[in-house]
N, C-alpha and C. Protein backbone atom coordinates (compact mmCIF):
# COMPACT_ATOMS: atom_id res chain seq x y z
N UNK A 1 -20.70 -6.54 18.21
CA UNK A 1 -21.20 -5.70 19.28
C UNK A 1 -20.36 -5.92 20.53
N UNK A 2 -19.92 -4.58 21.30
CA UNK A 2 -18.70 -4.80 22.55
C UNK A 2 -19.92 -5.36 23.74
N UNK A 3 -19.71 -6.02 24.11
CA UNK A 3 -20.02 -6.74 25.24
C UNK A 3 -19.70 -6.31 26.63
N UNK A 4 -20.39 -5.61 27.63
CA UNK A 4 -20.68 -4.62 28.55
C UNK A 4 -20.04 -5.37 29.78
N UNK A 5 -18.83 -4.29 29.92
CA UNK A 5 -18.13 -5.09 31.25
C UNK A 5 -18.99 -4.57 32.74
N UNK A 6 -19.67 -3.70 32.60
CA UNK A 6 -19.84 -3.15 34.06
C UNK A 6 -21.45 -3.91 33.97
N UNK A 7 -21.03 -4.52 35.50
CA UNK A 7 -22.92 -4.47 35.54
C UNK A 7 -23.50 -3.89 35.79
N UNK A 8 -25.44 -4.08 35.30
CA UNK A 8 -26.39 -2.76 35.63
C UNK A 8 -26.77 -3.12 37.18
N UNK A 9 -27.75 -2.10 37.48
CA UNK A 9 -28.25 -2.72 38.71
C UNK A 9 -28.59 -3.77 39.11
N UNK A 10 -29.58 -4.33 38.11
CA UNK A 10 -29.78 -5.89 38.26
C UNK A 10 -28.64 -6.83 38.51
N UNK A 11 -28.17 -6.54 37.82
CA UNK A 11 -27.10 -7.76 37.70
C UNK A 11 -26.36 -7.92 38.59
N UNK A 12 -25.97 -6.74 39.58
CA UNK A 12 -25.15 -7.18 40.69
C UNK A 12 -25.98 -7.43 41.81
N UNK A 13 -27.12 -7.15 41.95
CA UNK A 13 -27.92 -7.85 43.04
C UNK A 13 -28.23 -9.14 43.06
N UNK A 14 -28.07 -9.50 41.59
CA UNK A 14 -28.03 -11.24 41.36
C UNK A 14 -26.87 -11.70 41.60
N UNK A 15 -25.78 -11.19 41.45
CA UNK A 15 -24.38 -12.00 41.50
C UNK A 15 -24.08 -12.14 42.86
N UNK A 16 -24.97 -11.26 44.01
CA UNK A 16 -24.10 -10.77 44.74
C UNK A 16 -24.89 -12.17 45.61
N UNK A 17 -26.38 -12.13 45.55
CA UNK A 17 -27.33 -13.09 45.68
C UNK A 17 -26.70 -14.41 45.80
N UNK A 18 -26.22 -15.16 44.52
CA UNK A 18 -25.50 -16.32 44.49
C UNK A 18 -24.09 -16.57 45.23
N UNK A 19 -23.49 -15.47 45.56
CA UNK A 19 -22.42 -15.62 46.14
C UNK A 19 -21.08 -15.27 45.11
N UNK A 20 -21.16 -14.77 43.84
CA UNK A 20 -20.80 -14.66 42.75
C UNK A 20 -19.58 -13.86 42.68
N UNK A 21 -19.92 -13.01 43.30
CA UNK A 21 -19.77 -11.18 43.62
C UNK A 21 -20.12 -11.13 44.98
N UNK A 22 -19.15 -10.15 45.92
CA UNK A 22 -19.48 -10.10 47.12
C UNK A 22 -19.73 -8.37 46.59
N UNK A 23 -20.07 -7.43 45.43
CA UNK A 23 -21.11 -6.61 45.34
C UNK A 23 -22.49 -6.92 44.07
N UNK A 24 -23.41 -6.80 44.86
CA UNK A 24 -24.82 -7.28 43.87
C UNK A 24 -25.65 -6.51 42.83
N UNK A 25 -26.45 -7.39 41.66
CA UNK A 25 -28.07 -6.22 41.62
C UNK A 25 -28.58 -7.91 40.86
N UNK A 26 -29.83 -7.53 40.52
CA UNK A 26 -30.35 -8.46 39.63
C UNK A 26 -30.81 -8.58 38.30
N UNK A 27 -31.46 -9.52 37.68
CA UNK A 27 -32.18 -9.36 36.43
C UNK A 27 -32.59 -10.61 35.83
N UNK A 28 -33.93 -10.75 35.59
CA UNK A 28 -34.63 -12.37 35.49
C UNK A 28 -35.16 -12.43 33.65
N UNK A 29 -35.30 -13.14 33.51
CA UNK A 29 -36.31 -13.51 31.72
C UNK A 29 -37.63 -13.74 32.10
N UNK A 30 -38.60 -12.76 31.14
CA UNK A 30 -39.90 -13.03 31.13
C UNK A 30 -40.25 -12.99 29.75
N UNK A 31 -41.43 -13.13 29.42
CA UNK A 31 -41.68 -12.37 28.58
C UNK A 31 -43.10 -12.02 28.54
N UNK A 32 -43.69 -11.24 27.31
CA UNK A 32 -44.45 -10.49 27.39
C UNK A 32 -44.79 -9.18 27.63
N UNK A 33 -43.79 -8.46 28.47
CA UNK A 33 -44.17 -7.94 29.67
C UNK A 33 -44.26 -6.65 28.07
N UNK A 34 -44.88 -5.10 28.70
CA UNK A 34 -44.72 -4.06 27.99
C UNK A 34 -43.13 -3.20 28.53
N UNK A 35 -42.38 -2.65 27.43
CA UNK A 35 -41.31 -1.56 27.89
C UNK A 35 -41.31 -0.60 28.90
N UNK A 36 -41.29 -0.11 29.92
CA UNK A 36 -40.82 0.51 30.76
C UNK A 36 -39.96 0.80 31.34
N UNK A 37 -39.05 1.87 31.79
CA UNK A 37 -38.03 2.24 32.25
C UNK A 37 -38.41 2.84 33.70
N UNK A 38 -37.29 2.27 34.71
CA UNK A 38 -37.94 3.15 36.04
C UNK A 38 -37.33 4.72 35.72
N UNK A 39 -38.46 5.64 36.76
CA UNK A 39 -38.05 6.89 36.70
C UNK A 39 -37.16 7.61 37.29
N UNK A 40 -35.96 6.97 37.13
CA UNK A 40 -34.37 7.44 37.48
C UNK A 40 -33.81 7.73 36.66
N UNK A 41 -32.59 9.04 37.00
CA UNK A 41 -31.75 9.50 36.00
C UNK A 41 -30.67 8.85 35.94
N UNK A 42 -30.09 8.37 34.26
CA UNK A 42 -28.58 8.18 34.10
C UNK A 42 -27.45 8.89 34.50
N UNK A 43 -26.75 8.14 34.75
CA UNK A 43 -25.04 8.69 35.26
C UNK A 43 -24.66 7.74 36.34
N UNK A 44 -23.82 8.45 36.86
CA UNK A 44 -23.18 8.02 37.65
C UNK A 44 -23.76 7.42 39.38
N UNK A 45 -24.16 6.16 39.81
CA UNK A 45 -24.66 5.58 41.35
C UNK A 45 -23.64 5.45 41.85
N UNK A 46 -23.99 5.48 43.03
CA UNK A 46 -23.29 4.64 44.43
C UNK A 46 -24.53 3.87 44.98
N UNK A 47 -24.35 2.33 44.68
CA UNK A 47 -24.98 1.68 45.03
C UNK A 47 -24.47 0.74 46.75
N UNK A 48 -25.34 0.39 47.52
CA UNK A 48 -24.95 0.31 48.87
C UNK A 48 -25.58 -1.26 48.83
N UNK A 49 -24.58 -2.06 49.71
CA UNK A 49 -25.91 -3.52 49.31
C UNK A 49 -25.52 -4.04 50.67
N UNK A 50 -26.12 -4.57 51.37
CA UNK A 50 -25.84 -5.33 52.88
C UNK A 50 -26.72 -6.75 52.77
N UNK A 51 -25.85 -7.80 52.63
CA UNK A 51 -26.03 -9.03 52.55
C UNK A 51 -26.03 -9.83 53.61
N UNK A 52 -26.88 -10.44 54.09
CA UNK A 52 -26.97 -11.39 55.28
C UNK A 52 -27.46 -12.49 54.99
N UNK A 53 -26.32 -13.85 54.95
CA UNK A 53 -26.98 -15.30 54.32
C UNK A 53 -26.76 -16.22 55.66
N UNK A 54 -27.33 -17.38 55.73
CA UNK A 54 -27.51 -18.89 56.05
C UNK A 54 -27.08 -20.06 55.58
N UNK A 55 -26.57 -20.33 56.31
CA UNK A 55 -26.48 -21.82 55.42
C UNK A 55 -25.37 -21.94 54.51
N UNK A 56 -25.21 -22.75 53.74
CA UNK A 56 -24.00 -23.47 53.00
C UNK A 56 -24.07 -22.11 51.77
N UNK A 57 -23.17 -21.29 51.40
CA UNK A 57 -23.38 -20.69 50.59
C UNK A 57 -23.23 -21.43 48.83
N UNK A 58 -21.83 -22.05 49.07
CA UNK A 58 -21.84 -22.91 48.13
C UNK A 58 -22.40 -24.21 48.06
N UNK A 59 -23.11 -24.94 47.06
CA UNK A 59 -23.80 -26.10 47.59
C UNK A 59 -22.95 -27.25 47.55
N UNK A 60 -23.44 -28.47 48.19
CA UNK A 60 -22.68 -29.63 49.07
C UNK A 60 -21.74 -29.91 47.67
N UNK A 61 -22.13 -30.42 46.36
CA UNK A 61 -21.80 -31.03 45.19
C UNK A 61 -20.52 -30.24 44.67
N UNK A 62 -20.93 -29.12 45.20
CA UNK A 62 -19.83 -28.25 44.40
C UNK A 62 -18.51 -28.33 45.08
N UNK A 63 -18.86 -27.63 46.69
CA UNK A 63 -17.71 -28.12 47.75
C UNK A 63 -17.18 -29.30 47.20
N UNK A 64 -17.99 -30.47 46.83
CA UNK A 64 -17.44 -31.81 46.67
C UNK A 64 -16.19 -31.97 45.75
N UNK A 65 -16.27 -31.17 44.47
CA UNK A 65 -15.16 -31.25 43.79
C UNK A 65 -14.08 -30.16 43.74
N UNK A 66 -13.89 -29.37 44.70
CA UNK A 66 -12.84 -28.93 44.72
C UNK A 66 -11.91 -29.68 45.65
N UNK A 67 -10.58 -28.75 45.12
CA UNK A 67 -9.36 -29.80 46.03
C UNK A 67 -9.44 -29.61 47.19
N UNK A 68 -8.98 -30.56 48.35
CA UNK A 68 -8.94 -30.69 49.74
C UNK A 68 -8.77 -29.44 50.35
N UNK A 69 -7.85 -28.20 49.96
CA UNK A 69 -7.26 -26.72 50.30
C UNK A 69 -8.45 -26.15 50.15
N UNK A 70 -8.89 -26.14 48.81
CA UNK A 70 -9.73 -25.21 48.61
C UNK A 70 -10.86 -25.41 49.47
N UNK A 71 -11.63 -26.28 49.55
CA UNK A 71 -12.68 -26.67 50.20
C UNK A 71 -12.60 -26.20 51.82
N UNK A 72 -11.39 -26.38 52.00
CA UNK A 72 -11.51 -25.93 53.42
C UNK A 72 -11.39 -24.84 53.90
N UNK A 73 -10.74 -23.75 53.24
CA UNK A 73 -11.08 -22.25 52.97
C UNK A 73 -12.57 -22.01 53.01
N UNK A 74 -13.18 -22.50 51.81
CA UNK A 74 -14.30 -21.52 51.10
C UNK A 74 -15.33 -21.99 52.44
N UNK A 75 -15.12 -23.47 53.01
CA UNK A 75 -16.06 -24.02 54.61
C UNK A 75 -15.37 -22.90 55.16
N UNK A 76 -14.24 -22.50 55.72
CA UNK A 76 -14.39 -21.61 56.64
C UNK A 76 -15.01 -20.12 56.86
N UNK A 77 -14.69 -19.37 55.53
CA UNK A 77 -15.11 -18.38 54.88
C UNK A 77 -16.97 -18.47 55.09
N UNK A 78 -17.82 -19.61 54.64
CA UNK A 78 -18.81 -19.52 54.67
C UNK A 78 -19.66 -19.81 56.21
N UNK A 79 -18.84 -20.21 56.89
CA UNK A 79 -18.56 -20.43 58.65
C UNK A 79 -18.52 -18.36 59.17
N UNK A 80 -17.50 -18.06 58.84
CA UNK A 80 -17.43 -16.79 59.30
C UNK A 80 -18.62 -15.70 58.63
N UNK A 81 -18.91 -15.88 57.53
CA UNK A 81 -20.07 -14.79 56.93
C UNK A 81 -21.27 -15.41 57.27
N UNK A 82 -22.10 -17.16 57.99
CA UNK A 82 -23.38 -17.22 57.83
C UNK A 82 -23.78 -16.14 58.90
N UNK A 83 -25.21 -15.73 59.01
CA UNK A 83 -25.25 -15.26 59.40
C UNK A 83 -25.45 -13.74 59.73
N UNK A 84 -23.93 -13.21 59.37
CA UNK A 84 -23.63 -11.71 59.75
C UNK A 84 -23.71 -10.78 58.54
N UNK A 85 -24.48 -9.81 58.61
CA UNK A 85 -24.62 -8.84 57.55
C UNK A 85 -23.34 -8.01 57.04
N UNK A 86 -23.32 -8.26 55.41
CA UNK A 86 -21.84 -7.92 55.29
C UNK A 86 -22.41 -6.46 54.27
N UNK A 87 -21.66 -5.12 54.17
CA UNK A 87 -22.21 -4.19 53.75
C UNK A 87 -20.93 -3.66 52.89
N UNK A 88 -21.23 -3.60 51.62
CA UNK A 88 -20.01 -2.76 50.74
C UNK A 88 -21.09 -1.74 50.03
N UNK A 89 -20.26 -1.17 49.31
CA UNK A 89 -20.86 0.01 48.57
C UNK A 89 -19.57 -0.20 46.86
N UNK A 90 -20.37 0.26 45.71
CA UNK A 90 -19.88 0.09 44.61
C UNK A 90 -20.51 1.31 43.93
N UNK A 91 -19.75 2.27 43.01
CA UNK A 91 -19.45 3.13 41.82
C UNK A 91 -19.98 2.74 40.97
N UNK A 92 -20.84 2.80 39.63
CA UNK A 92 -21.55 2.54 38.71
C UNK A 92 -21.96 3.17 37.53
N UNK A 93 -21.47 3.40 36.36
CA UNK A 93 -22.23 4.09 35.59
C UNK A 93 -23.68 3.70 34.98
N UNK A 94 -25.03 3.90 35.44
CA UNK A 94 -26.39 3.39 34.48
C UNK A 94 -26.31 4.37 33.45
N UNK A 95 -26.27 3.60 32.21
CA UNK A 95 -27.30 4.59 31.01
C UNK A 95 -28.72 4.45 31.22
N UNK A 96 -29.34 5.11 30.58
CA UNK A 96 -30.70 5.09 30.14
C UNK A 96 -31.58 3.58 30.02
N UNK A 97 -30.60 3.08 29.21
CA UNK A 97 -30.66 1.31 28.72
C UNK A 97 -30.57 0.81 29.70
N UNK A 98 -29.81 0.50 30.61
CA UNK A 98 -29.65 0.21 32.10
C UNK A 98 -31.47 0.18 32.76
N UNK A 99 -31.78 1.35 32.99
CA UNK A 99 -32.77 1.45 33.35
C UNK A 99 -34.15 0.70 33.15
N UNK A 100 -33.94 0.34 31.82
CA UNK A 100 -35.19 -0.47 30.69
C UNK A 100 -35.35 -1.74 31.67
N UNK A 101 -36.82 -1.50 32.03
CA UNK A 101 -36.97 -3.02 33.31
C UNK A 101 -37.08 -4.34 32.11
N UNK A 102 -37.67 -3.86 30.96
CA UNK A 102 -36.95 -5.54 29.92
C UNK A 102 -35.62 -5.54 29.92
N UNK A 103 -35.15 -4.60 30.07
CA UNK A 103 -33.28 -5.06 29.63
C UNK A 103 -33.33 -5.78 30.92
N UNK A 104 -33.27 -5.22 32.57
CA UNK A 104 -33.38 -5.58 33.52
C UNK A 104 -34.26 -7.37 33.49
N UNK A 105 -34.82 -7.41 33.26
CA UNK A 105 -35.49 -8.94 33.26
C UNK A 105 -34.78 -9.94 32.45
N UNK A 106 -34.63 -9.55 30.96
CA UNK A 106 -34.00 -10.15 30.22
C UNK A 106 -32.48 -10.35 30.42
N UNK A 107 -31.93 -9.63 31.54
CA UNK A 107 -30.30 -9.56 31.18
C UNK A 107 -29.70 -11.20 31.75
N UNK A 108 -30.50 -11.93 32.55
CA UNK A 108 -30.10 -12.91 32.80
C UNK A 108 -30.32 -14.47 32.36
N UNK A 109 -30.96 -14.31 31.17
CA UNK A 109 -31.84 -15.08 30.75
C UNK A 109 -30.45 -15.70 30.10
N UNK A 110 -29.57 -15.55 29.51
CA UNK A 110 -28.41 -16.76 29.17
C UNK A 110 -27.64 -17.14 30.36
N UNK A 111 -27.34 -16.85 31.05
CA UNK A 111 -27.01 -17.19 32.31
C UNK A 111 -27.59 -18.23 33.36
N UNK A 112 -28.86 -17.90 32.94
CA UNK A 112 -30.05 -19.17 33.90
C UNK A 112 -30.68 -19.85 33.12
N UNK A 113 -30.44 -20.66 32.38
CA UNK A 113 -31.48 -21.51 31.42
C UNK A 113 -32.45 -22.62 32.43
N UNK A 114 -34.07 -22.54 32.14
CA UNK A 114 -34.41 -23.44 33.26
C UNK A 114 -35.28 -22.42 34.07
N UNK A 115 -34.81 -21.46 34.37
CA UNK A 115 -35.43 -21.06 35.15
C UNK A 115 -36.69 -20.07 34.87
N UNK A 116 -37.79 -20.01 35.64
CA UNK A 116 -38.74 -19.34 35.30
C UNK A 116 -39.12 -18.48 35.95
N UNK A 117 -39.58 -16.90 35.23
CA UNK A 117 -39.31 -15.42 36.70
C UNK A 117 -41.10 -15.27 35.83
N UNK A 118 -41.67 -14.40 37.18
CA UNK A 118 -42.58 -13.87 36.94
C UNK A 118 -42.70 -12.63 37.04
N UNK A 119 -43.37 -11.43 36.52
CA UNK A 119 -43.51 -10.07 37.40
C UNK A 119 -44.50 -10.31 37.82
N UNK A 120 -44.66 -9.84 38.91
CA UNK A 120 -45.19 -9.53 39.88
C UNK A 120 -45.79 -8.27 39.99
N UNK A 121 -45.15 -7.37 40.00
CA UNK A 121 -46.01 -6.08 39.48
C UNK A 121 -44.67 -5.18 38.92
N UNK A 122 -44.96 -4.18 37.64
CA UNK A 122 -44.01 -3.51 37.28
C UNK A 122 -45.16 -1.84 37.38
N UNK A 123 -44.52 -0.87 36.96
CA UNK A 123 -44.65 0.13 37.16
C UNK A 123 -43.19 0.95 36.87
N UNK A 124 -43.17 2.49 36.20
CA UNK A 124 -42.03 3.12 36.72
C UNK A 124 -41.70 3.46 37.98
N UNK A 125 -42.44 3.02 38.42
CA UNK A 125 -41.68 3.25 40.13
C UNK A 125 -41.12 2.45 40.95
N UNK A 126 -41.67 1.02 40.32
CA UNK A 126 -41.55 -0.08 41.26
C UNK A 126 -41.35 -1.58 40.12
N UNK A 127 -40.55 -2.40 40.74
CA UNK A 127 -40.68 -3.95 39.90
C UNK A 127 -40.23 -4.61 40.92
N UNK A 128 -41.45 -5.84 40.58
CA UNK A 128 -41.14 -7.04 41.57
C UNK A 128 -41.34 -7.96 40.49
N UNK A 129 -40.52 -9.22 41.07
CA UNK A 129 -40.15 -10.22 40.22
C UNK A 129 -40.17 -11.18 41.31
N UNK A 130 -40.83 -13.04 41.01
CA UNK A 130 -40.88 -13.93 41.86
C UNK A 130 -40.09 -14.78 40.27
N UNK A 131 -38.82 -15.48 40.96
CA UNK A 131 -38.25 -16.72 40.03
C UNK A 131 -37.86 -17.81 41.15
N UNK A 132 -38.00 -18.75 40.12
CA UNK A 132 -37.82 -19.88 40.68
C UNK A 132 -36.60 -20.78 39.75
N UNK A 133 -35.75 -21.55 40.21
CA UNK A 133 -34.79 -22.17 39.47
C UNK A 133 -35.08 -23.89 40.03
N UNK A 134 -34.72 -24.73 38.90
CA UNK A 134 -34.93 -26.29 38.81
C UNK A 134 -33.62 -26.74 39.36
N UNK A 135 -33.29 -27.49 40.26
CA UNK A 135 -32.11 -28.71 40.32
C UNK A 135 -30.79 -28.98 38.94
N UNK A 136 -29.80 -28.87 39.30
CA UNK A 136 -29.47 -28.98 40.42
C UNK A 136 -29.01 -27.95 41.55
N UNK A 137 -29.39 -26.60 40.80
CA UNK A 137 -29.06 -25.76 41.52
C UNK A 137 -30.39 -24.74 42.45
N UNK A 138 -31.23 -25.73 42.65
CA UNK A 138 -32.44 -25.32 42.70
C UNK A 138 -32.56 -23.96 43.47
N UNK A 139 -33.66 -23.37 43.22
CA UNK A 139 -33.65 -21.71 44.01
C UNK A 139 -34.73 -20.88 43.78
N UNK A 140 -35.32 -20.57 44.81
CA UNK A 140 -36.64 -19.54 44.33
C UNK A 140 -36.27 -17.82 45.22
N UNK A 141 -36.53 -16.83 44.61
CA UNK A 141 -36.21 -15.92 45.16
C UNK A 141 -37.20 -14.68 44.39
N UNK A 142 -37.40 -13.63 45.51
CA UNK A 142 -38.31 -12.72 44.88
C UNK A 142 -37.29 -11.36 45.04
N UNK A 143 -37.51 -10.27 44.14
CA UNK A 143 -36.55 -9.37 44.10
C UNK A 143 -37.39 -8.29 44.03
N UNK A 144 -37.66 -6.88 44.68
CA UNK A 144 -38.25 -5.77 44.23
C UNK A 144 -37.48 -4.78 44.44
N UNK A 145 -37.55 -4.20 43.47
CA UNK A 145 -36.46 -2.62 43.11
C UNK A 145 -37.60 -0.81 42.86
N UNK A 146 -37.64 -0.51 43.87
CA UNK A 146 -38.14 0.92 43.81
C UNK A 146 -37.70 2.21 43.17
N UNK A 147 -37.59 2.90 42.49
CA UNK A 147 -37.20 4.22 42.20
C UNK A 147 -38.25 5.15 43.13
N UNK A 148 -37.86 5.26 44.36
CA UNK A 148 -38.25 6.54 45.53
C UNK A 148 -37.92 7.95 45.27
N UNK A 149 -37.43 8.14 44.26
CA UNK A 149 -36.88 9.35 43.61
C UNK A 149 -36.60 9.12 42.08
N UNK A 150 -35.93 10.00 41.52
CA UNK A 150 -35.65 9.72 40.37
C UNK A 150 -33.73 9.78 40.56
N UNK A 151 -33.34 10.45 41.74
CA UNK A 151 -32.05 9.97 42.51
C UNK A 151 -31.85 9.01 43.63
N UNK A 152 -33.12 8.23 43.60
CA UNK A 152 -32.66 6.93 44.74
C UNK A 152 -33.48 6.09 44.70
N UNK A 153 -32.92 5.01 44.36
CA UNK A 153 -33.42 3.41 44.22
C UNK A 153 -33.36 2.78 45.19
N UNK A 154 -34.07 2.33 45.58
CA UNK A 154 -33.80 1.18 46.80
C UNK A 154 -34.61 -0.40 46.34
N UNK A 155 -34.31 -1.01 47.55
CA UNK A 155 -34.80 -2.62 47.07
C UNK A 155 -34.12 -3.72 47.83
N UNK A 156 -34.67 -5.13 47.75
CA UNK A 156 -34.62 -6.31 48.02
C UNK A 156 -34.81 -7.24 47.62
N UNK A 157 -33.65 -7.89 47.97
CA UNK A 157 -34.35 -9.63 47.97
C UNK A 157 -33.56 -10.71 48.59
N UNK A 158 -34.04 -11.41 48.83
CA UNK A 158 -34.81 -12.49 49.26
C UNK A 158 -33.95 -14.08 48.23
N UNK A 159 -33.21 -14.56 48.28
CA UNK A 159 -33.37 -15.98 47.63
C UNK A 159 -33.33 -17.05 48.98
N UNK A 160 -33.93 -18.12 48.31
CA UNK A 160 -33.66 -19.86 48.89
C UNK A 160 -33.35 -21.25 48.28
N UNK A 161 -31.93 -21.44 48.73
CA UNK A 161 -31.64 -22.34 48.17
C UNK A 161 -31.71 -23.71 48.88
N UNK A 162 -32.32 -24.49 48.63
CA UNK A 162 -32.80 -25.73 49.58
C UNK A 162 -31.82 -26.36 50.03
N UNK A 163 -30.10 -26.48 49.28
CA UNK A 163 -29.18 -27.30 49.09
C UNK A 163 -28.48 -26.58 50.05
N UNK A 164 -28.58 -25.10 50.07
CA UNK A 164 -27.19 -24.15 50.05
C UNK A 164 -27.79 -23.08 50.78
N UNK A 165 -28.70 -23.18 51.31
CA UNK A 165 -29.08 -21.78 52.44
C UNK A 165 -30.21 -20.47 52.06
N UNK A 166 -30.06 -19.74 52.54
CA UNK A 166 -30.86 -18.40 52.51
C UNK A 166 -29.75 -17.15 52.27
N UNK A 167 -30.31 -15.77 51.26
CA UNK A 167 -29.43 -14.74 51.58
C UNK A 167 -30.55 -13.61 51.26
N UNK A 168 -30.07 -12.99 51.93
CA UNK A 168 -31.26 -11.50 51.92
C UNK A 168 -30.49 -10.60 51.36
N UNK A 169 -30.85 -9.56 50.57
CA UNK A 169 -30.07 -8.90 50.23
C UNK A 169 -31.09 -7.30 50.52
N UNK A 170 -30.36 -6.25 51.06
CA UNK A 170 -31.13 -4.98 50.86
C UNK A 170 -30.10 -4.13 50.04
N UNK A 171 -30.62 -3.62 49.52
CA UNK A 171 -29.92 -2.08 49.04
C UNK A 171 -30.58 -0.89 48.71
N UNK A 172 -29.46 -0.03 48.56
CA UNK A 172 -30.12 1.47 48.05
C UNK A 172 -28.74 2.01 47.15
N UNK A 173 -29.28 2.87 46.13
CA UNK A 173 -28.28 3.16 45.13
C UNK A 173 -28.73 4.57 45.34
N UNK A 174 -27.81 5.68 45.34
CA UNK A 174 -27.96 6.71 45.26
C UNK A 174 -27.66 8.07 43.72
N UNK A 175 -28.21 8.35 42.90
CA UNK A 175 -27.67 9.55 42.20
C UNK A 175 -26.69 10.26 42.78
N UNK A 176 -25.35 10.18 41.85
CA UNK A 176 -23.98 11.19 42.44
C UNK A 176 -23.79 12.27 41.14
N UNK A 177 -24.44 12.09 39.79
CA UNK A 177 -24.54 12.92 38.79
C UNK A 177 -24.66 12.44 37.17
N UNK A 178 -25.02 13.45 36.68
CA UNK A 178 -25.05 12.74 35.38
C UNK A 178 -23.49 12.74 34.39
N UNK A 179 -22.01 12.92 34.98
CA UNK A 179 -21.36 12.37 34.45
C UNK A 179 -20.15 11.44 35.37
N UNK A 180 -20.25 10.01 34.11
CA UNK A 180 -19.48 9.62 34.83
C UNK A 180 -17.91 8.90 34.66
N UNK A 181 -17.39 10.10 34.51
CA UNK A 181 -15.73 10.15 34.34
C UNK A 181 -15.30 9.82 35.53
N UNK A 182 -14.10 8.71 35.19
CA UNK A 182 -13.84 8.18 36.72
C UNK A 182 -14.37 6.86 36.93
N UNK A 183 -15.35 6.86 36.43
CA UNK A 183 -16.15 5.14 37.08
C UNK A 183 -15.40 4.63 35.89
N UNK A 184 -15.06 3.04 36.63
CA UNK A 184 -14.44 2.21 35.25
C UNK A 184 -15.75 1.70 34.59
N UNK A 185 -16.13 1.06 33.72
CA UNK A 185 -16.62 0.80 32.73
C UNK A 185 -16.43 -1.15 32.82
């Protein structure tokens, strides 16, 4: 099975969250939950994300083992962004599958072992999610994603990392059509 280079929404609000990706979405492991898809159409987004963090983005341990150069870059870099809201915008193709709030929950579940997400409330219109992550990278963060249309998503969140700071994240993704030739993949 080909293994999906583009991320869905979720997933870049999580990457973007950790510092991963300076563009975001998310996606946590639960289980139980019933299938639902929010009520947005596939194709082609422009998703918008404005990030404003605190604090050490990378945590102390990690800084610790890089080389003397590097370290003093990524301190300055995280010197110049605490703080100030940084805003990009990213191209996207969602399928249908994309949409599936289990694909969305589940997509991060090899990625975070350890950690435990709750919903909070799902609906096609709306999902909120509260997770929490264990040491050493400890982190609790709540994420909610709206479909306000069935052409515009919006949403937030929220993480805290005790070691490594705060980052808020808002966005809104907009419908540009249902084909999407042109977006890379």
């Amino acid at each position: 099975m080909k293994k999906r280079m583009t991320p869905t929404l979720g997933r870049f609000v999580y990457l973007v969250a950790c510092g991963l990706l300076s563009n975001p979405v998310l996606l946590w492991p639960t289980s139980g939950a019933q299938a639902e898809s929010f009520n947005a159409k596939p194709g082609a987004w422009e998703m918008t994300f404005t990030t404003q963090s605190s604090g050490m983005l990378v945590p102390p341990d990690v800084l610790a083992k890089m080389p003397p150069e590097q370290r003093a870059k990524v301190e300055q870099s995280m010197q110049a962004r605490s703080g100030k809201p940084k805003t990009h915008s990213v191209k996207t193709c969602l399928t249908k599958e994309d949409l599936d709030q289990n694909r969305i929950i589940k997509e991060n579940d090899d990625d975070e072992p350890g950690c435990k997400t709750s919903v909070v409330s799902k609906s096609s219109a709306k999902l909120v999610l509260e997770r929490t992550c264990p040491a050493p990278q400890a982190s609790t963060s709540r994420m909610s994603v709206e479909a306000q249309t069935a052409e515009l998503l919006v949403g937030s969140m929220d993480t805290d990392r005790p070691r490594a700071g705060k980052v808020h994240i808002d966005f809104k993704s907009r419908w540009l059509g249902a084909n999407c030739a042109g977006i890379a993949e």
